[in-house]
C-alpha atoms as a PDB file:
ATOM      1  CA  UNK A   1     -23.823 126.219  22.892  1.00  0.00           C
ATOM      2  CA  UNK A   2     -24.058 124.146  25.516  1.00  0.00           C
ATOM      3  CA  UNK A   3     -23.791 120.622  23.312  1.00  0.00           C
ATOM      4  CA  UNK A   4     -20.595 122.208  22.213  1.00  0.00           C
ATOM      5  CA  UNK A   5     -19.064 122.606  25.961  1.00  0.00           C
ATOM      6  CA  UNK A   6     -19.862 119.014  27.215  1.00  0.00           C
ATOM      7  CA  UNK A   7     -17.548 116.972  25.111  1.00  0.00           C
ATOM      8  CA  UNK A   8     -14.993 119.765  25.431  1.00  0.00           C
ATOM      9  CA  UNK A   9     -14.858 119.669  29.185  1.00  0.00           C
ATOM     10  CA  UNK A  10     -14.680 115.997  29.281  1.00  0.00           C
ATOM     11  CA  UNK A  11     -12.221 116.306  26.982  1.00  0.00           C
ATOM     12  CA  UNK A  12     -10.323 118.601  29.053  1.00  0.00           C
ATOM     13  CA  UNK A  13     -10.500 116.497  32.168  1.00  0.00           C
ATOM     14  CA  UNK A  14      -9.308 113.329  30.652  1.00  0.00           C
ATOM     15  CA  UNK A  15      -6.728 115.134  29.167  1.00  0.00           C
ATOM     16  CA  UNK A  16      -5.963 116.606  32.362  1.00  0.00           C
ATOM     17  CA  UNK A  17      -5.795 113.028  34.041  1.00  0.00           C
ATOM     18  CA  UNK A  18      -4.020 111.510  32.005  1.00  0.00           C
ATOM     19  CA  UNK A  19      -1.634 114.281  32.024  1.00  0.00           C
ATOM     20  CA  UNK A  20      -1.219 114.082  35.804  1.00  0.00           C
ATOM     21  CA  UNK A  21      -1.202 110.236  35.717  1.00  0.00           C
ATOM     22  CA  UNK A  22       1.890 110.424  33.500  1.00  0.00           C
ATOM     23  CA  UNK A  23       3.673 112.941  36.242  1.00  0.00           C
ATOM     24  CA  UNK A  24       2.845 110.955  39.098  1.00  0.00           C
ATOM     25  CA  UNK A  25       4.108 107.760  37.232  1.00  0.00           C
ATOM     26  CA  UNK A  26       7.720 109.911  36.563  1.00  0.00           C
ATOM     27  CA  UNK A  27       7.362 111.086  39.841  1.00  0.00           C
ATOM     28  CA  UNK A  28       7.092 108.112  41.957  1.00  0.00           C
ATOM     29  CA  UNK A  29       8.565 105.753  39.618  1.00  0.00           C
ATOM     30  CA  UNK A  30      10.980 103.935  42.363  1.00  0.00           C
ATOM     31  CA  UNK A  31       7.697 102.598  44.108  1.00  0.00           C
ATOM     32  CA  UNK A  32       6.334  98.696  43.676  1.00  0.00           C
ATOM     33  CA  UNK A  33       4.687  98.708  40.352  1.00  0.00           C
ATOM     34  CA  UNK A  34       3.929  95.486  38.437  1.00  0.00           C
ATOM     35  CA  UNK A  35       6.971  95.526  36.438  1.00  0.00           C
ATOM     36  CA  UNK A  36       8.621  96.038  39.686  1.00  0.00           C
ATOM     37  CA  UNK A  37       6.725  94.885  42.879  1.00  0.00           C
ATOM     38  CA  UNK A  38       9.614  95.313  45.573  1.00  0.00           C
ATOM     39  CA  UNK A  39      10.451  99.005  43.710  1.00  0.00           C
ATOM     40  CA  UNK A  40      13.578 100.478  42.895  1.00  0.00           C
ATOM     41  CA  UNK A  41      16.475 101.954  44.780  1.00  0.00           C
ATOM     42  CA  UNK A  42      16.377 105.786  44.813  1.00  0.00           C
ATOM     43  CA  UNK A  43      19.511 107.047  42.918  1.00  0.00           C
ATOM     44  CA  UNK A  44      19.762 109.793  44.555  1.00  0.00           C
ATOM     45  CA  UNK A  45      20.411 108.016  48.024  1.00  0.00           C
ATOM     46  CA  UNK A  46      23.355 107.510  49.579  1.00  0.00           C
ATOM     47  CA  UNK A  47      25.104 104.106  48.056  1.00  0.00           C
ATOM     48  CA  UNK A  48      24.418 102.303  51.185  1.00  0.00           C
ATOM     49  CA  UNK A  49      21.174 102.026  50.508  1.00  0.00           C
ATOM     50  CA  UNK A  50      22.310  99.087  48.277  1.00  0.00           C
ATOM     51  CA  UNK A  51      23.668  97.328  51.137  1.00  0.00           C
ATOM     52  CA  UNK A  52      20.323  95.584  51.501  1.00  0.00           C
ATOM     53  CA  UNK A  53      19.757  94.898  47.796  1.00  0.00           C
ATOM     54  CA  UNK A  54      20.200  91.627  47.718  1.00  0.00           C
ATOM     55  CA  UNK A  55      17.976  90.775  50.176  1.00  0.00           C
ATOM     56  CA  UNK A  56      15.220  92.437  48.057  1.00  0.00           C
ATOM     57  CA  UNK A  57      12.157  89.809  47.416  1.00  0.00           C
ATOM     58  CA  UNK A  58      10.735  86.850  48.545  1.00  0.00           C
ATOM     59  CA  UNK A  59      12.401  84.154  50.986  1.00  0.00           C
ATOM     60  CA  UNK A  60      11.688  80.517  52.303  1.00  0.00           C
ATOM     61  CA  UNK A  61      12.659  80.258  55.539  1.00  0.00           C
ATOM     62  CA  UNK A  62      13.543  78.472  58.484  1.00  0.00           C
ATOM     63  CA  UNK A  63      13.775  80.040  62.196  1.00  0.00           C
ATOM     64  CA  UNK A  64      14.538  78.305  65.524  1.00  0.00           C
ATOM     65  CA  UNK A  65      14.730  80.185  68.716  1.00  0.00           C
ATOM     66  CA  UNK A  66      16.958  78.519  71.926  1.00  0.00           C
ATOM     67  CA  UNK A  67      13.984  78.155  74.767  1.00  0.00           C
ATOM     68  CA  UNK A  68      16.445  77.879  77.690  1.00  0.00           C
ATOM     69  CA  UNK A  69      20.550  77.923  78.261  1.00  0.00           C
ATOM     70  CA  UNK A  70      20.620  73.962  76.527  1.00  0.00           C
ATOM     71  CA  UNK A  71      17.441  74.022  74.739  1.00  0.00           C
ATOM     72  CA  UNK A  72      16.512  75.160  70.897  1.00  0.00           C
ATOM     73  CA  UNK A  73      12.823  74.599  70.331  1.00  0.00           C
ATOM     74  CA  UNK A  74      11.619  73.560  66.755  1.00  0.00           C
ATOM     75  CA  UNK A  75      12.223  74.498  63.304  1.00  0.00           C
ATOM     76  CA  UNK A  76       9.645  77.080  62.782  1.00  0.00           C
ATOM     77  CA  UNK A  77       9.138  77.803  58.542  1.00  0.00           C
ATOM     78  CA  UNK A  78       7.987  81.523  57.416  1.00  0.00           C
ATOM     79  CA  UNK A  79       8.222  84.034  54.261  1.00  0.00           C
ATOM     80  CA  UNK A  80      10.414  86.521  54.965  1.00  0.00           C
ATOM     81  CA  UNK A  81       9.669  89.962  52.166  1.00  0.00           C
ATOM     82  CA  UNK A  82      12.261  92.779  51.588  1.00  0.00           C
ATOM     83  CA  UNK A  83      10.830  96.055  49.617  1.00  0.00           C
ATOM     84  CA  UNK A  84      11.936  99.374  48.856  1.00  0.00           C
ATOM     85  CA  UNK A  85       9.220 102.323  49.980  1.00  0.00           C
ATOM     86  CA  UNK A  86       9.033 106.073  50.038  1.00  0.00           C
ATOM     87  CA  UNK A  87       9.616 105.840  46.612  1.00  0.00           C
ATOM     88  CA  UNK A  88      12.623 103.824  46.786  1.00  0.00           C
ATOM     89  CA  UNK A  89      13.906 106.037  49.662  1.00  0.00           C
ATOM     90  CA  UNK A  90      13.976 103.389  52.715  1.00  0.00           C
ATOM     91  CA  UNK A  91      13.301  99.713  53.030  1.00  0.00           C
ATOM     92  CA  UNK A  92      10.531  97.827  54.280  1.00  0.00           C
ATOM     93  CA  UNK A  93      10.995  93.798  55.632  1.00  0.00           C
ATOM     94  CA  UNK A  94       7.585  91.956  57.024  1.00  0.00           C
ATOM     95  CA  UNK A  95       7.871  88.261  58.040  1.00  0.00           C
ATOM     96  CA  UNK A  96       4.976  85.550  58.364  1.00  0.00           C
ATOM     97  CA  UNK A  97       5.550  82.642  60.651  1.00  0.00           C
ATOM     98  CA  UNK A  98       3.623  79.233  60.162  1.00  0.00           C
ATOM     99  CA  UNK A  99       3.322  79.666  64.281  1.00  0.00           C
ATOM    100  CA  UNK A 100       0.905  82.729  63.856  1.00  0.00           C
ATOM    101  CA  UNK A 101       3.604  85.601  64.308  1.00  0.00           C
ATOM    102  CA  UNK A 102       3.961  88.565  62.634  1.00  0.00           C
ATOM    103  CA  UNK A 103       5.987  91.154  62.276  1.00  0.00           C
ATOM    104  CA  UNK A 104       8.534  94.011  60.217  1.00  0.00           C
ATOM    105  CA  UNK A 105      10.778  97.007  60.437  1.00  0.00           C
ATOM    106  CA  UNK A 106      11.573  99.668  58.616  1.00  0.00           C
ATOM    107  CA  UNK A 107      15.165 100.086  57.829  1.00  0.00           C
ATOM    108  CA  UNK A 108      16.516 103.807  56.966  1.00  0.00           C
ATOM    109  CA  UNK A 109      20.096 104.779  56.224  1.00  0.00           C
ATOM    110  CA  UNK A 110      20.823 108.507  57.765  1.00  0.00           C
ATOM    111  CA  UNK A 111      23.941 109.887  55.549  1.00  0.00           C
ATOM    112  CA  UNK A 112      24.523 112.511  58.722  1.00  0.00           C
ATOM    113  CA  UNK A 113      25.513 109.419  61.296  1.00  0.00           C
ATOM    114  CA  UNK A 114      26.339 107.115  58.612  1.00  0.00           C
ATOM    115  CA  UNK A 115      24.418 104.174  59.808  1.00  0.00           C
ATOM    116  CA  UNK A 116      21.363 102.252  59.188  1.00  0.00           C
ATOM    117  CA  UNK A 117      18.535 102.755  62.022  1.00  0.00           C
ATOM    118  CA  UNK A 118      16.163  99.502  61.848  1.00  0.00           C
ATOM    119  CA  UNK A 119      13.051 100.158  63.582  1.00  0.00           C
ATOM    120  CA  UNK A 120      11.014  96.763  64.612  1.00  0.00           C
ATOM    121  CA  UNK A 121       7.318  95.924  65.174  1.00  0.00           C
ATOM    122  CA  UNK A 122       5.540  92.200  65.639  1.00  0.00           C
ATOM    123  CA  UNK A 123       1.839  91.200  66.634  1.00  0.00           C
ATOM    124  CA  UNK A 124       2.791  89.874  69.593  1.00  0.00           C
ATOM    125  CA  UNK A 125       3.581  92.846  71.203  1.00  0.00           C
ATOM    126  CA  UNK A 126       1.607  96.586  70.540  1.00  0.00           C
ATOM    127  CA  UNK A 127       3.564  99.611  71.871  1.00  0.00           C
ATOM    128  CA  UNK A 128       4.189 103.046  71.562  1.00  0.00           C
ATOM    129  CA  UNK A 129       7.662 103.022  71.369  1.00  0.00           C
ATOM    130  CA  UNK A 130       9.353 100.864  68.552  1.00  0.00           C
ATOM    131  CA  UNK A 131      12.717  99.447  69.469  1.00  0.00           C
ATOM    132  CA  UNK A 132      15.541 100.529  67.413  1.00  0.00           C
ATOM    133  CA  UNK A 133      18.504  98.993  66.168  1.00  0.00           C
ATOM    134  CA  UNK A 134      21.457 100.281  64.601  1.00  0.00           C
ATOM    135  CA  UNK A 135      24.444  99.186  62.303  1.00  0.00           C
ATOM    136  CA  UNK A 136      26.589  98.777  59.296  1.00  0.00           C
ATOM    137  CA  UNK A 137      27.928  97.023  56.276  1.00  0.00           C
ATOM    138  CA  UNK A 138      31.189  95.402  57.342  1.00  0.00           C
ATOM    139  CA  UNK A 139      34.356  94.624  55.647  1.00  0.00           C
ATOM    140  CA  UNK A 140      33.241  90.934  55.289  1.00  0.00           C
ATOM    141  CA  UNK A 141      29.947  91.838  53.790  1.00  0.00           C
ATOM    142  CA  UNK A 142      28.024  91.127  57.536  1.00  0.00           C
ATOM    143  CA  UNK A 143      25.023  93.537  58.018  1.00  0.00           C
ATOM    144  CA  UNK A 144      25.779  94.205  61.894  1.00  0.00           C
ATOM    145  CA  UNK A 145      23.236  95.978  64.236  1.00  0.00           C
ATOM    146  CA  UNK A 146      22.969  96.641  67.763  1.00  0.00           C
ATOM    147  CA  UNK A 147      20.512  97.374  70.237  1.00  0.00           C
ATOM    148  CA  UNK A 148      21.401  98.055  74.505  1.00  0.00           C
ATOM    149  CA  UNK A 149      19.930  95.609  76.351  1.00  0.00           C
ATOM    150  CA  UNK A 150      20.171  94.448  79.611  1.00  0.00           C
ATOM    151  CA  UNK A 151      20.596  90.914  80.296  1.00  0.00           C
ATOM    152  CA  UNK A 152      18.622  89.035  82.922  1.00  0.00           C
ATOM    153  CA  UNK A 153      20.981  89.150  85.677  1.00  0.00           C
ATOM    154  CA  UNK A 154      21.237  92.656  85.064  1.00  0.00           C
ATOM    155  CA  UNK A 155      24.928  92.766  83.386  1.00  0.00           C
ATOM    156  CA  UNK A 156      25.120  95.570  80.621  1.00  0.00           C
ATOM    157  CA  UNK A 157      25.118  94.294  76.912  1.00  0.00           C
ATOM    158  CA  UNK A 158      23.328  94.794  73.562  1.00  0.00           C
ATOM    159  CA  UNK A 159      20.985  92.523  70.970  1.00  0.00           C
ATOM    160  CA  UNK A 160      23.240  91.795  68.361  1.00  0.00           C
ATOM    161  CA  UNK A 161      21.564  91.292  64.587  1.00  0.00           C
ATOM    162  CA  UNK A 162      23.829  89.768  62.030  1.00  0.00           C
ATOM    163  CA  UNK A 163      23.008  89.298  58.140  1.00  0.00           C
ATOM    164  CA  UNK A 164      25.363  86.726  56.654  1.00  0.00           C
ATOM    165  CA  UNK A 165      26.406  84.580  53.906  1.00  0.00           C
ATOM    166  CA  UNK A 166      24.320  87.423  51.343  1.00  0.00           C
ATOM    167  CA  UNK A 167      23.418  86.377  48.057  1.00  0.00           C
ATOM    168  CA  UNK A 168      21.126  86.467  45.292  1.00  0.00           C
ATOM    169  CA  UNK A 169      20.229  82.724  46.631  1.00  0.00           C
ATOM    170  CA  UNK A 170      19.804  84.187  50.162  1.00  0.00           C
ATOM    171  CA  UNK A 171      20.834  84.732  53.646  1.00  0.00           C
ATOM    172  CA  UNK A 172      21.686  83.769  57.259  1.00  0.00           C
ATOM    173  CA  UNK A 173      20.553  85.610  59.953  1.00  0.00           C
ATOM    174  CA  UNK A 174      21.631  85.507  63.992  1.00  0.00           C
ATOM    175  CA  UNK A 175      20.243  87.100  67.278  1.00  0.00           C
ATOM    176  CA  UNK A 176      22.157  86.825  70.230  1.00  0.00           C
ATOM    177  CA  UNK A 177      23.188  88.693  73.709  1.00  0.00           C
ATOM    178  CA  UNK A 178      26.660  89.971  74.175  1.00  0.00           C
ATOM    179  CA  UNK A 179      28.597  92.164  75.920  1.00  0.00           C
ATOM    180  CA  UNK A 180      29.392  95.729  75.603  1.00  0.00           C
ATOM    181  CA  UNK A 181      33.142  93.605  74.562  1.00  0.00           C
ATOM    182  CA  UNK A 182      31.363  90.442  73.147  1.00  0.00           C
ATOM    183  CA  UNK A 183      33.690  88.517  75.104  1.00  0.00           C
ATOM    184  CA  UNK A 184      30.086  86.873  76.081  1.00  0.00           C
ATOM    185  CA  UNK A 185      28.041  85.633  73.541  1.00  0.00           C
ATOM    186  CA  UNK A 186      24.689  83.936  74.061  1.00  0.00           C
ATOM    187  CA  UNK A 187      22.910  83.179  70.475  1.00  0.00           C
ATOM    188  CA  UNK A 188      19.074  83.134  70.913  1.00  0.00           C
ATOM    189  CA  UNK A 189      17.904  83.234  67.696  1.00  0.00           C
ATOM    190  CA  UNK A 190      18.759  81.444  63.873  1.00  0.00           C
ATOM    191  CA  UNK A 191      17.090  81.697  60.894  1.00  0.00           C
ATOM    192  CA  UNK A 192      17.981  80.743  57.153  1.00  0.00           C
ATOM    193  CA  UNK A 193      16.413  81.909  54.040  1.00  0.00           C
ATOM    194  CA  UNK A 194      16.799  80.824  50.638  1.00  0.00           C
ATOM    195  CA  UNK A 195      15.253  83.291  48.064  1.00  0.00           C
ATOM    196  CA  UNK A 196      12.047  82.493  45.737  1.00  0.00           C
ATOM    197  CA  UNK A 197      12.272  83.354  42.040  1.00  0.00           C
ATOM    198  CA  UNK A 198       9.824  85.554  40.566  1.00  0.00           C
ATOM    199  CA  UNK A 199       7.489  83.939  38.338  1.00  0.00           C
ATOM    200  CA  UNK A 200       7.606  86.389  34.715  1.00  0.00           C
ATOM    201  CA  UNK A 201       4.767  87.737  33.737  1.00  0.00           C
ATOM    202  CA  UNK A 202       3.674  86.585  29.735  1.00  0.00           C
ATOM    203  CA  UNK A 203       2.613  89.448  27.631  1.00  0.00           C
ATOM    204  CA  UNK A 204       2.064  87.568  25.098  1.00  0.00           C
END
């Protein structure tokens, strides 16, 4: 009797995994997965979700930041990633500099203030409080986001982030300091991506 219970209850519990690997699969299907390692967009998202689709990969880079008021320093290269995560529910970005730096955000659209809320780590810098930014799509197909801050001589203003020139070859992006008007604008930071292309698999 028992020779006859063995191969059923193995039988039973790789029935039973398999079973559950199949529901997990359907269940968390909009995660990375080899046939899709930056996931999926969740469909059942609000559209603007998309609004960072084509930034969705792999990117070349090149990043200067301005040292003083008439000085940019050097031409910096890094890999800039874009993913989808929580199963295709928000979107992760990490960035590795040739300089040692390190860093990422995780960017979440909230339907109920309809606006993007970009929330920004790097290695240079552990806290406990994660600076946030937040922003929009705009008419001219800009990714804009804001952040209060302060400027040195104490006048009132905000971080300004800019995405520009989006495309499925890549993407400009701008820093700068300006006022709560932007009648002042100070850039501090450039980059420029151009996007890698994903290398097929062969099944053959």
């Amino acid at each position: 009797m028992k020779i006859m219970i063995k191969p059923f209850i193995i039988t039973l519990i790789i029935c039973f995994g398999y079973t559950y690997k199949i529901q997990a699969q359907e269940i968390y299907k909009y995660e990375a997965s080899v046939e899709n390692p930056y996931g999926l967009p969740n469909p059942n998202m609000p559209d603007q979700l998309l609004d960072f689709s084509l930034l969705i990969g792999e990117c070349d880079c090149q990043s200067i930041r301005r040292i003083d008021q008439n000085t940019w320093g050097e031409v910096v290269s890094m890999i800039w990633k874009f993913k989808y995560i929580m199963n295709g529910m928000a979107i992760q970005d990490e960035t590795f500099s040739e300089d040692g730096r390190y860093a990422g955000s995780i960017r979440q659209f909230v339907a109920d203030s309809s606006r993007w809320y970009v929330h920004y780590y790097n290695s240079q810098l552990s806290t406990s409080l994660l600076s946030v930014w937040e922003g929009n799509k705009s008419k001219e197909g800009n990714i804009i986001l804001y952040k209060d801050q302060i400027s040195p001589n104490g006048m009132e203003g905000n971080y300004k982030i800019t995405f520009s020139e989006i495309s499925k070859k890549g993407f400009n992006w701008r820093g700068e300091w300006v006022t709560k008007d932007e009648s002042i604008i100070y850039p501090t930071w450039k980059i420029s991506c151009k996007k890698k292309i994903l290398k097929q698999t062969n099944k053959n």
